[in-house]
C-alpha atoms as a PDB file:
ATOM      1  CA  UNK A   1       0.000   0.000   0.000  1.00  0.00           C
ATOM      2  CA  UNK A   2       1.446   3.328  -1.172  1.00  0.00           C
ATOM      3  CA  UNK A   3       0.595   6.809   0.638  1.00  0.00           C
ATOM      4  CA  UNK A   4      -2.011   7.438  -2.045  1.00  0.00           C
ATOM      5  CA  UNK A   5      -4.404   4.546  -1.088  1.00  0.00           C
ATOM      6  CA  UNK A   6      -3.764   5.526   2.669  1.00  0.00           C
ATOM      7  CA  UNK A   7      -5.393   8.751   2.595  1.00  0.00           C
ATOM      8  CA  UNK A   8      -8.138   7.325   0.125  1.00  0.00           C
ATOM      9  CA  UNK A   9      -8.764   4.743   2.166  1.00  0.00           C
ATOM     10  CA  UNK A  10      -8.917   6.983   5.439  1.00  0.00           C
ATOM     11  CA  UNK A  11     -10.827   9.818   3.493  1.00  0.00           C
ATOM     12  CA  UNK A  12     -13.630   6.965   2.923  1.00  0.00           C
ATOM     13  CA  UNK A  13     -13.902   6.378   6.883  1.00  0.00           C
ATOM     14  CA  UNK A  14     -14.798  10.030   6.752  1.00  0.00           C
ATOM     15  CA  UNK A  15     -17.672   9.878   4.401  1.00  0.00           C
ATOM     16  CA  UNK A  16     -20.469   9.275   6.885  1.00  0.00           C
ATOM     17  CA  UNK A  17     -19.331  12.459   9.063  1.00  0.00           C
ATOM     18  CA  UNK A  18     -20.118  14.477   6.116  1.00  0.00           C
ATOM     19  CA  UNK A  19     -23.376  13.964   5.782  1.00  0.00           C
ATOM     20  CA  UNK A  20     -23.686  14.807   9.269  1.00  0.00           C
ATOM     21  CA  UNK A  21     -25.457  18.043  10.681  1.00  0.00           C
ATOM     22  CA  UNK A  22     -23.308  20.613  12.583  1.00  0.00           C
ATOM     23  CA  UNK A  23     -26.032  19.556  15.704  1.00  0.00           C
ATOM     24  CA  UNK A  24     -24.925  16.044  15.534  1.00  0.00           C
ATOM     25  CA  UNK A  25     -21.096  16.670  15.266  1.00  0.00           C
ATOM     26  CA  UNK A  26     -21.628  18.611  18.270  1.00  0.00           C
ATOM     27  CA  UNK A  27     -23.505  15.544  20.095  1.00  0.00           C
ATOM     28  CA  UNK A  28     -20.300  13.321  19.300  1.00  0.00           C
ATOM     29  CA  UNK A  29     -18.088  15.829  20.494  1.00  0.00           C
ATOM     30  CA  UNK A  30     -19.878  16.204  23.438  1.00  0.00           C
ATOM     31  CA  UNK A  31     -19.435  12.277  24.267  1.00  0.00           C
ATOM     32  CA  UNK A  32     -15.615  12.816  23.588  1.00  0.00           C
ATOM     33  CA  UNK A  33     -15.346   9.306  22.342  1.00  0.00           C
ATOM     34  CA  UNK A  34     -13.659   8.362  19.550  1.00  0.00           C
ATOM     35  CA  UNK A  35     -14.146   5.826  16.696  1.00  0.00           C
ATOM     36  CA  UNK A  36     -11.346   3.204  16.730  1.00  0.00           C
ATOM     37  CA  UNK A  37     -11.504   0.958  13.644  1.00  0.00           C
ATOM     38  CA  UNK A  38      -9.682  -1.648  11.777  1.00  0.00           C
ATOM     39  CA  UNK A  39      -9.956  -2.535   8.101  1.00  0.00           C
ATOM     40  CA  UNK A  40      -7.937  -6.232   8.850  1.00  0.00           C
ATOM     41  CA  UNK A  41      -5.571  -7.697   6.221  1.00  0.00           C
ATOM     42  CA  UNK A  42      -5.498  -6.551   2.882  1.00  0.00           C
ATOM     43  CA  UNK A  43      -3.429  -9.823   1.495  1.00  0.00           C
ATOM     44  CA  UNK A  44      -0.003  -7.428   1.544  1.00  0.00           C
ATOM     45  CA  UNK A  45       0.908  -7.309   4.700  1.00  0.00           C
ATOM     46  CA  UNK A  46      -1.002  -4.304   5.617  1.00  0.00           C
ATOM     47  CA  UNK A  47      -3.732  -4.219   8.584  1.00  0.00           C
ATOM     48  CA  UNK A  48      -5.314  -0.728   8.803  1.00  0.00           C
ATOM     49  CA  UNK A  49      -5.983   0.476  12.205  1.00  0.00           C
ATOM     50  CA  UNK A  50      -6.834   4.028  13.339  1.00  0.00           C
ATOM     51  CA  UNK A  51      -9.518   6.720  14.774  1.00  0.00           C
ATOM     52  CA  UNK A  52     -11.577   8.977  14.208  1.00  0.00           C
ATOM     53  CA  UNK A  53     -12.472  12.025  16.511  1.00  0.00           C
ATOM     54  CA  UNK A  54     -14.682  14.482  17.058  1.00  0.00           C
ATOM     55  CA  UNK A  55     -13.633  17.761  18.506  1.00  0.00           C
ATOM     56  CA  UNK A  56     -13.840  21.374  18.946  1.00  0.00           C
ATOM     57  CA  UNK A  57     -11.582  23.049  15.998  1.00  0.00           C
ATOM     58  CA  UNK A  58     -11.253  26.568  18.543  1.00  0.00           C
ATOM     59  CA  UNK A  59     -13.308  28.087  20.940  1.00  0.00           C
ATOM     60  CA  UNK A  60     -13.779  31.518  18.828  1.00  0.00           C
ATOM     61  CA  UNK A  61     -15.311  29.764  15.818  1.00  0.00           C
ATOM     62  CA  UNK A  62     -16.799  27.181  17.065  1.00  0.00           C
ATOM     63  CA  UNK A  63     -15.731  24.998  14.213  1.00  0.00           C
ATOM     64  CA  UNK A  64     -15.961  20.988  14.504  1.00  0.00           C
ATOM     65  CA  UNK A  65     -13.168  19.076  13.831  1.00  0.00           C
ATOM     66  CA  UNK A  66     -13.837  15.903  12.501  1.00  0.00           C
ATOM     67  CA  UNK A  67     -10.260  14.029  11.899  1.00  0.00           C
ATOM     68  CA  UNK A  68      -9.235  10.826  11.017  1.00  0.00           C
ATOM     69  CA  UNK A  69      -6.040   9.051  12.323  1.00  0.00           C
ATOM     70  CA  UNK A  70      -4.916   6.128  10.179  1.00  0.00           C
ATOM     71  CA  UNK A  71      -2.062   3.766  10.270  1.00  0.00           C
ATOM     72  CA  UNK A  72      -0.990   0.656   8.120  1.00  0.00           C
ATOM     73  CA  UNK A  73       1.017  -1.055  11.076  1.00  0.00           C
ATOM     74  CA  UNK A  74       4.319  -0.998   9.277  1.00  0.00           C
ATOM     75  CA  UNK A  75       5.612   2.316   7.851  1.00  0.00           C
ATOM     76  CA  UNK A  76       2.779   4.488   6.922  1.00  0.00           C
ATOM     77  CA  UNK A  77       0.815   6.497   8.738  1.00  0.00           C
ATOM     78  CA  UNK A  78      -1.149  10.091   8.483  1.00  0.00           C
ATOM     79  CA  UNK A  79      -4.574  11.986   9.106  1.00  0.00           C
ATOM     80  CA  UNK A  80      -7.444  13.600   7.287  1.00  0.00           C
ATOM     81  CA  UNK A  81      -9.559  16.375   8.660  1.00  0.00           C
ATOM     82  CA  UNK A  82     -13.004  17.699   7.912  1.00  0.00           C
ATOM     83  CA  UNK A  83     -13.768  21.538   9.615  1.00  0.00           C
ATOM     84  CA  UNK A  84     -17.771  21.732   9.809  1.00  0.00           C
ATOM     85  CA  UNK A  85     -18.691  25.542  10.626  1.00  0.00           C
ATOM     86  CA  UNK A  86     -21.867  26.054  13.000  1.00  0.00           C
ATOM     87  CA  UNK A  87     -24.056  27.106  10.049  1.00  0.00           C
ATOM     88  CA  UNK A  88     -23.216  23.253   8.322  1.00  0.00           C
ATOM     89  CA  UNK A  89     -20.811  24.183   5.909  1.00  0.00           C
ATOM     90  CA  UNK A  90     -17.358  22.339   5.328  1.00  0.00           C
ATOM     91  CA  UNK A  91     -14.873  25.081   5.794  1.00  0.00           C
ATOM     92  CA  UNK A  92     -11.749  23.040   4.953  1.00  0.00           C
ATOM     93  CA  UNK A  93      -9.938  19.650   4.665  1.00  0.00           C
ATOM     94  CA  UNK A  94      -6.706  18.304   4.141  1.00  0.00           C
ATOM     95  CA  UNK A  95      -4.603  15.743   5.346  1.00  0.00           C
ATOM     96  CA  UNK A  96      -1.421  14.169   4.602  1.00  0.00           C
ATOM     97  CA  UNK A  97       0.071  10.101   4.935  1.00  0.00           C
ATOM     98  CA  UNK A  98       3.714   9.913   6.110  1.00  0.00           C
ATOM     99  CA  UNK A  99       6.604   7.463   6.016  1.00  0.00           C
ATOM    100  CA  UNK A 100       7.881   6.438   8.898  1.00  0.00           C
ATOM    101  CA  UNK A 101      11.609   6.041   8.889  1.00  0.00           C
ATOM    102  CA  UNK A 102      13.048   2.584   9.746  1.00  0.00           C
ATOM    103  CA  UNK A 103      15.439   1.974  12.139  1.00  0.00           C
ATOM    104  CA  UNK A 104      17.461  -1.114  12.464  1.00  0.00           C
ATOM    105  CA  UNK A 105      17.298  -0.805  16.373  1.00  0.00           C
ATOM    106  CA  UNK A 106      13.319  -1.373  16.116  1.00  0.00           C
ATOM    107  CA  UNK A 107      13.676  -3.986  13.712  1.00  0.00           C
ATOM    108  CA  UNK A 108      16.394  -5.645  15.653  1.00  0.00           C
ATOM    109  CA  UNK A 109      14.499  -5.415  19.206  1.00  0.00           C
ATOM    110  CA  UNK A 110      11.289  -6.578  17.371  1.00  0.00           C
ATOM    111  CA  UNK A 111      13.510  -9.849  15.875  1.00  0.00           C
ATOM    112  CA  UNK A 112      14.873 -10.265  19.034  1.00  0.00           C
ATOM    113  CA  UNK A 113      11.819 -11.206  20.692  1.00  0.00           C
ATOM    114  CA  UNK A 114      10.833 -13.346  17.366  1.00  0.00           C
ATOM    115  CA  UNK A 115       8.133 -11.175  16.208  1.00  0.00           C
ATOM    116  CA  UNK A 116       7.625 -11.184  12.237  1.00  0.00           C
ATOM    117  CA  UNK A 117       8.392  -8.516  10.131  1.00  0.00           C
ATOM    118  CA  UNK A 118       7.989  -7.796   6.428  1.00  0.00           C
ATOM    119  CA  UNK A 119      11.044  -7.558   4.104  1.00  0.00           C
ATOM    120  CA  UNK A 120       9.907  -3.730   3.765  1.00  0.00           C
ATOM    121  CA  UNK A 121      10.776  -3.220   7.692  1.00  0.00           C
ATOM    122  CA  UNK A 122      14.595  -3.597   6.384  1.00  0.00           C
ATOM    123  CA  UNK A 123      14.805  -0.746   4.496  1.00  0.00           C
ATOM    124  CA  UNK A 124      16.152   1.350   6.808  1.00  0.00           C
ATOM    125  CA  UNK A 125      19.984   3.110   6.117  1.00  0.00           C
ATOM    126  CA  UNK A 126      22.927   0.558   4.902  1.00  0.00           C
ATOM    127  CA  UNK A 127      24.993   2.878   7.410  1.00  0.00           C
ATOM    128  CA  UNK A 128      23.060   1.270  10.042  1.00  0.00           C
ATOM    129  CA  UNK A 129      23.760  -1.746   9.045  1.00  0.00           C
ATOM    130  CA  UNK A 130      27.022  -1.185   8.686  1.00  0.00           C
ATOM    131  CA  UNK A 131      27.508   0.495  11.936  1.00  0.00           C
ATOM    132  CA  UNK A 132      25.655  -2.815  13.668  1.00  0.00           C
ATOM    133  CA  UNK A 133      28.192  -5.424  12.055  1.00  0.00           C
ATOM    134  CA  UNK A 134      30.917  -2.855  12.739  1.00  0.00           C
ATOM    135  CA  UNK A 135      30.110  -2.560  16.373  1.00  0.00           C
ATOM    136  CA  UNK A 136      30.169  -6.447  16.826  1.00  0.00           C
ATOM    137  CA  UNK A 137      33.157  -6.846  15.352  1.00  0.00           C
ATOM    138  CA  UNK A 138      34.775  -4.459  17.614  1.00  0.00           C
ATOM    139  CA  UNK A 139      33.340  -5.822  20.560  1.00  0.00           C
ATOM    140  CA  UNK A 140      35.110  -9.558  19.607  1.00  0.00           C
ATOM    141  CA  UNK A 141      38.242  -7.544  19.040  1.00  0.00           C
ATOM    142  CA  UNK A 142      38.047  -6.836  22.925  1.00  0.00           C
ATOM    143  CA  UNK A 143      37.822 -10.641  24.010  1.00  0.00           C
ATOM    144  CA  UNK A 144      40.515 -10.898  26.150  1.00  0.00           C
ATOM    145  CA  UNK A 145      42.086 -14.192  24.086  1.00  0.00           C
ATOM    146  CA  UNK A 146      42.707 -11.779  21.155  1.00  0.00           C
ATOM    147  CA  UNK A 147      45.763  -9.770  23.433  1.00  0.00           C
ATOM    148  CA  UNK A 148      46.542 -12.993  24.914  1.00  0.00           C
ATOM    149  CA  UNK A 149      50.589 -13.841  24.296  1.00  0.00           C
ATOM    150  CA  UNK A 150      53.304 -16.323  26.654  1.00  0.00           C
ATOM    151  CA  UNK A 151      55.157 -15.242  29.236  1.00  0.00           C
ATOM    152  CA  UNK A 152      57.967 -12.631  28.465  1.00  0.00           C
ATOM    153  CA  UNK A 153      56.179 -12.267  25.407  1.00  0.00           C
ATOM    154  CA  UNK A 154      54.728  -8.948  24.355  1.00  0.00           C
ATOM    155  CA  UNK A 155      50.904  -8.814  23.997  1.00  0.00           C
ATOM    156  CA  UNK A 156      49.685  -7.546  20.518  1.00  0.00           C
ATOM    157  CA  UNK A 157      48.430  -4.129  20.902  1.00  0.00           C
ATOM    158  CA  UNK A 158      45.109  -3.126  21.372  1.00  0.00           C
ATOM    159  CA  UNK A 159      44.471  -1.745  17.463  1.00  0.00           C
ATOM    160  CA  UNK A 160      45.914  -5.083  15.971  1.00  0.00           C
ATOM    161  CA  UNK A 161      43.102  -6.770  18.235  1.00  0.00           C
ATOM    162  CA  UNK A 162      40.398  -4.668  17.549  1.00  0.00           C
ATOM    163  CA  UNK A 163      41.446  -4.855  13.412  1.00  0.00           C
ATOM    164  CA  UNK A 164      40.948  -8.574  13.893  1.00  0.00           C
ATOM    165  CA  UNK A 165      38.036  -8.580  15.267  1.00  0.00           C
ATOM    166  CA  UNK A 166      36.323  -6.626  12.522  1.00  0.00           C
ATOM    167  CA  UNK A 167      38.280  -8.248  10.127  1.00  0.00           C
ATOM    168  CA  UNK A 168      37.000 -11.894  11.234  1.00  0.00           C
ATOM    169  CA  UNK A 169      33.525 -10.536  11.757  1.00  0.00           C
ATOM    170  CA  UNK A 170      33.044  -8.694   8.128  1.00  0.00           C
ATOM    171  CA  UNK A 171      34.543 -11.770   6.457  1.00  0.00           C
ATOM    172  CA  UNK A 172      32.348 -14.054   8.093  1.00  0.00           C
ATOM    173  CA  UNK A 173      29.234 -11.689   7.846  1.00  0.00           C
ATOM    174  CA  UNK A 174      29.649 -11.437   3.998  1.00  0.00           C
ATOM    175  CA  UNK A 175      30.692 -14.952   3.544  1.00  0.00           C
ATOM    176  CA  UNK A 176      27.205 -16.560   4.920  1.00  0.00           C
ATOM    177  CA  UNK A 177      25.246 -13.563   3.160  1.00  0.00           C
ATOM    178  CA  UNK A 178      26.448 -14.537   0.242  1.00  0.00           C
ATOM    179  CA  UNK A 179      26.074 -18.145   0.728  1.00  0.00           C
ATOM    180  CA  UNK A 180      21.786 -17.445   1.872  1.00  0.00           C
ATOM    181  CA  UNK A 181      21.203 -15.166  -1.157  1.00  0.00           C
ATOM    182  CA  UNK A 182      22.045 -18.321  -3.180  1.00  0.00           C
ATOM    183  CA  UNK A 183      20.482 -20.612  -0.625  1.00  0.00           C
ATOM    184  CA  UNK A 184      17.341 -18.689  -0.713  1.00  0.00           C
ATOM    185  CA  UNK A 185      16.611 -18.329  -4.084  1.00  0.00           C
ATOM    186  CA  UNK A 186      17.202 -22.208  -5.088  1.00  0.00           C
ATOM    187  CA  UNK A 187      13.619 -23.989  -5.911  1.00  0.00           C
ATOM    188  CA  UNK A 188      12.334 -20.100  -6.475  1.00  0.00           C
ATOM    189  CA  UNK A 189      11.845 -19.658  -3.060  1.00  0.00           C
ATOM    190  CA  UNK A 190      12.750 -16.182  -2.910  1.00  0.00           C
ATOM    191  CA  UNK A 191      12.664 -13.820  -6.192  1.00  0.00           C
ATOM    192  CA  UNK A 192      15.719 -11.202  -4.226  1.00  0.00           C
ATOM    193  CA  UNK A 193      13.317  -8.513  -3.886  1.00  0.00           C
ATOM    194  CA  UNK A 194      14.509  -7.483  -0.398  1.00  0.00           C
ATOM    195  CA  UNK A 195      17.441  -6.036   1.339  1.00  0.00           C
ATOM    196  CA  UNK A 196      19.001  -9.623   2.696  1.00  0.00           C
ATOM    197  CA  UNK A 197      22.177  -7.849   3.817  1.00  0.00           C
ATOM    198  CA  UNK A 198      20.285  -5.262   6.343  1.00  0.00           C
ATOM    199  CA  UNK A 199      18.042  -8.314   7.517  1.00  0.00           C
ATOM    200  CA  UNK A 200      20.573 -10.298   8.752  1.00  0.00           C
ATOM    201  CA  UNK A 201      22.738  -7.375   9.832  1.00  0.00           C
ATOM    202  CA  UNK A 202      19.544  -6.718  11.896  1.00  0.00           C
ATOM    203  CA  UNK A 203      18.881 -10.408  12.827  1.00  0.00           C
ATOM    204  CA  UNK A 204      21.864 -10.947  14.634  1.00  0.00           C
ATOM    205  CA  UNK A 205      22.739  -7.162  16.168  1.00  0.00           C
ATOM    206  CA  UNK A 206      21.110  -7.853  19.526  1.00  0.00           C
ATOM    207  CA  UNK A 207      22.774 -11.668  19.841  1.00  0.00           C
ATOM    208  CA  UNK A 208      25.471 -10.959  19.322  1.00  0.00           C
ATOM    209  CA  UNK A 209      26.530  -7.870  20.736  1.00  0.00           C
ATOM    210  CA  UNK A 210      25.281  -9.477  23.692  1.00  0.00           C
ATOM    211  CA  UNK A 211      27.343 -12.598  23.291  1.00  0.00           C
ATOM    212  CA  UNK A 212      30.437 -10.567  22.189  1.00  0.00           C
ATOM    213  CA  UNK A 213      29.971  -8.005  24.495  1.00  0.00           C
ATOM    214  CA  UNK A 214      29.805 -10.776  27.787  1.00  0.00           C
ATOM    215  CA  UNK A 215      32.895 -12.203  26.259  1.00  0.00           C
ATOM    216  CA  UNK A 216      34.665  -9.453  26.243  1.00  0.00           C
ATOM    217  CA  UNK A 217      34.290  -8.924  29.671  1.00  0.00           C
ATOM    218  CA  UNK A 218      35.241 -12.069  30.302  1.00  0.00           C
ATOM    219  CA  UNK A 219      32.853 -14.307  30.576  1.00  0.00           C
ATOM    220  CA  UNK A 220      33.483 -18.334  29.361  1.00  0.00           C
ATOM    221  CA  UNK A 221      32.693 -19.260  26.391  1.00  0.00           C
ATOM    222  CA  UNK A 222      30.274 -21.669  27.372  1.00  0.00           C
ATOM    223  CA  UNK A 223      27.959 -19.556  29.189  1.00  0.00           C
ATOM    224  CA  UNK A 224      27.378 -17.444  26.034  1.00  0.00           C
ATOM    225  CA  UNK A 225      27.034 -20.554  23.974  1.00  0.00           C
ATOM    226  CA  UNK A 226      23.454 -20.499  23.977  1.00  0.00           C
ATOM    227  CA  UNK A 227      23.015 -16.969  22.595  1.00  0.00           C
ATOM    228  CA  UNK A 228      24.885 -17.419  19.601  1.00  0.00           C
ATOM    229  CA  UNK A 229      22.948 -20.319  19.247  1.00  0.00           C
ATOM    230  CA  UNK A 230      19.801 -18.414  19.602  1.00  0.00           C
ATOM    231  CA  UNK A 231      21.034 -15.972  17.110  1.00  0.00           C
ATOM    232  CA  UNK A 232      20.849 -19.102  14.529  1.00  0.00           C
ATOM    233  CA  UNK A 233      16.989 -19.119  15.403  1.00  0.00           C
ATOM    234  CA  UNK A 234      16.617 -15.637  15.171  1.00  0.00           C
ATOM    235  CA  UNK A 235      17.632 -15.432  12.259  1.00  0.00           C
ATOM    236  CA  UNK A 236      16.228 -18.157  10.301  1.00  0.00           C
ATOM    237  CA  UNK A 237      12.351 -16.566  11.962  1.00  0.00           C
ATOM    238  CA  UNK A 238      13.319 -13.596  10.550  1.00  0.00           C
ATOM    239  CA  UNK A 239      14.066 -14.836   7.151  1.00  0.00           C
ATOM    240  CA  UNK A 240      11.043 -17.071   7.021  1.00  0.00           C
ATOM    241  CA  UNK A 241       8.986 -14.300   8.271  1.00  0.00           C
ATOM    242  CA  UNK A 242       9.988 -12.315   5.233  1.00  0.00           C
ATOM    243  CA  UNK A 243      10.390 -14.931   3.051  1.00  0.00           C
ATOM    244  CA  UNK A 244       7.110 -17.028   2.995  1.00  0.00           C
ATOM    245  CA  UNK A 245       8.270 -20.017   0.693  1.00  0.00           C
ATOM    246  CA  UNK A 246      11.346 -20.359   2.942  1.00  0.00           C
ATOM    247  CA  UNK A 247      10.327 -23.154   5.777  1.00  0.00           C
ATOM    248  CA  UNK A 248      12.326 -22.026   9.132  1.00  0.00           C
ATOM    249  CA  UNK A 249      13.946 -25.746   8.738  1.00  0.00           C
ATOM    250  CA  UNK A 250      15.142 -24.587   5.474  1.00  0.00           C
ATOM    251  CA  UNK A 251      16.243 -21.357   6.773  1.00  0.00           C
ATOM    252  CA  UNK A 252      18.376 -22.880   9.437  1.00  0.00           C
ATOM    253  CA  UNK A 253      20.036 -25.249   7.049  1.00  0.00           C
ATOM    254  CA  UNK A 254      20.860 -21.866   4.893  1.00  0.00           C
ATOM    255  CA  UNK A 255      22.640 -20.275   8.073  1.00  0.00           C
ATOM    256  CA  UNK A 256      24.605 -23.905   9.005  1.00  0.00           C
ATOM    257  CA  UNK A 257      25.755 -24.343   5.252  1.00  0.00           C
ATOM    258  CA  UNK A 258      27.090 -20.890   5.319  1.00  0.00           C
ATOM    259  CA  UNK A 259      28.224 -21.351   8.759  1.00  0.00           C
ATOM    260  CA  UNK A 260      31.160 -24.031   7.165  1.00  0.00           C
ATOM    261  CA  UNK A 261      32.755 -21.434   4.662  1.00  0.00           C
ATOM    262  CA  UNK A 262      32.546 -18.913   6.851  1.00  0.00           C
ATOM    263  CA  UNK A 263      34.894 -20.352   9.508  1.00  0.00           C
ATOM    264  CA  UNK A 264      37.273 -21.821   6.617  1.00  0.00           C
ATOM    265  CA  UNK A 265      37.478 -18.363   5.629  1.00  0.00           C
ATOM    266  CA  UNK A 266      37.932 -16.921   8.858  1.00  0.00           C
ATOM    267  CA  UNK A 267      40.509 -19.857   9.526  1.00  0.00           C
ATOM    268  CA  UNK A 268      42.583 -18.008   6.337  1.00  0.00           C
ATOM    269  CA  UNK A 269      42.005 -14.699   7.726  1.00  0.00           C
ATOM    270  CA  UNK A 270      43.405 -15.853  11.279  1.00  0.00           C
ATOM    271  CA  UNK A 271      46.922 -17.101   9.335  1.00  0.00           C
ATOM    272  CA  UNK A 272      47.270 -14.220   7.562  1.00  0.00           C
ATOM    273  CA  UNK A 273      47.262 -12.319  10.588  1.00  0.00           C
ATOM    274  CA  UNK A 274      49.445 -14.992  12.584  1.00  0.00           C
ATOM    275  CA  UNK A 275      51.799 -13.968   9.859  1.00  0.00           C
ATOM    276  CA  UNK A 276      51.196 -10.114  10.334  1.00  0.00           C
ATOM    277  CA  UNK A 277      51.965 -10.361  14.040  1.00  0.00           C
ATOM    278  CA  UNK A 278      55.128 -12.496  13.275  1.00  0.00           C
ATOM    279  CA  UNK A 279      56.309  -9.582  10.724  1.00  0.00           C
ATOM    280  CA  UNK A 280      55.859  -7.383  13.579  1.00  0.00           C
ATOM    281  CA  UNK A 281      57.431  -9.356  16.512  1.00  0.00           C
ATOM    282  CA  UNK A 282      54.325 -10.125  18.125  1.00  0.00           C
ATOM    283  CA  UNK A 283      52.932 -13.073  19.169  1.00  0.00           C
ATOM    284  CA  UNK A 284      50.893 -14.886  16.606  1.00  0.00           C
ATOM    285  CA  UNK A 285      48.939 -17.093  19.343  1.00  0.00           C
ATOM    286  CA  UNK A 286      47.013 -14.466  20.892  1.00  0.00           C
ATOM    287  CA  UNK A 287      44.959 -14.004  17.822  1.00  0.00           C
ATOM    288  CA  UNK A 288      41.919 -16.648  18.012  1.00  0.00           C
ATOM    289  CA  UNK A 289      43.307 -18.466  21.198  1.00  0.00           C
END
């Protein structure tokens, strides 16, 4: 649904208050209750919900107010006012429908908590995105096994641990992308109308910043375990939810089978900096310890 059948479809809510006397108006104002209605599902992911009141435009005039609050539930929403003078006469109207701005935060929260959400709730900023994956991988850059080094050994310095870490992440990120865009579009499951790379920047931002962010100060492995492990769920709901024809089953195979090239890959990318640290006279085992 675009803005235009919006504010039609809330302008047609607003038919029966025109026919309405000026005497009547001023009944329904008087009961200060408003009229909350739903139009349901329209078969796109849309469900229509919204008001209409009834109130006194300004105390000089006298005017009636008769406005019309309407929202699709995902990122439209807008009003449409009638302004009934005391003689009867329609003195003006107007409304407008806007777009509310997605954030990957809301989106992210919402996953979290394995609500569904339309592929159009992902279309929020790619700096957001960005940001998210960036933010993760600086926050496994701080695990303490990344500075670790043997005794009379220097550490590696902080920057060459927080490099890794968004090295490892971004190469992994990309890596099982890749891998799902193929995955999901085998059989004609899923025609790539949709931002996949937002999604499942926004899938996993709450998991694991959580998981990263508890290892980093510190805490086992094995006690964050089950979050990264929940992050695997996460995600696959959230690409079913967008992608219909996707089972979750066959969503969490997509996520495992990426899962396998992503560590080889990150395997290569730990070597290569083993070998950096060596060049520098650092030691090599603190990196992925």
């Amino acid at each position: 649904m675009n803005e235009d059948e919006l504010l039609s479809a809330i302008k047609d809510k607003l038919i029966p208050y025109r026919r309405m006397s000026f005497d009547e108006l001023s009944t329904m104002e008087q009961l200060a209750s408003p009229c909350v209605f739903t139009l349901g599902s329209l078969g796109n992911d849309d469900y229509l919900q919204g008001e209409i009141d009834v109130v006194v435009d300004d105390k000089i005039s006298i005017n009636i107010r008769v406005m019309g609050i309407i929202d699709n539930g995902r990122n439209l929403y807008g009003s449409y006012s009638l302004i009934i003078s005391p003689d009867g006469n329609l003195v003006s109207e107007g409304g407008a429908i806007q777009r509310r701005g997605n954030s990957i935060f809301r989106s992210a929260l919402n996953l979290f908590v394995l609500r569904e959400l339309p592929f159009s709730r992902f279309n929020f900023p790619r700096w957001q995105a960005v940001l998210s994956v960036s933010t993760i991988g600086l926050l496994v850059g701080l695990d303490p096994s990344f500075r670790a080094a043997p005794p009379g050994v220097s550490a590696p310095p902080l920057w060459l641990a927080l490099l890794a870490g968004l090295v490892l992440t971004w190469v992994g990120f990309l890596v099982i992308v890749v891998i799902l865009r193929w995955w999901l579009k085998r059989g004609g499951r899923w025609d790539g109308d949709g931002d996949l790379f937002n999604l499942v920047a926004a899938a996993w931002l709450v998991t694991n910043t959580l998981g990263a962010g508890l290892t980093a100060l510190g805490m086992p492995p094995l006690l964050t375990l089950p979050l990264w492990l929940y992050s695997v769920w996460v995600g696959a709901q959230a690409m079913e939810s967008a992608i219909p024809k996707a089972s979750l089953g066959y969503c969490i195979g997509g996520i495992a089978i990426g899962l396998v090239p992503a560590v080889l890959a990150s395997a290569l990318v730990v070597v290569l900096i083993g070998l950096a640290m060596a060049g520098l006279g650092l030691a090599p085992s603190g990196v992925g310890a």
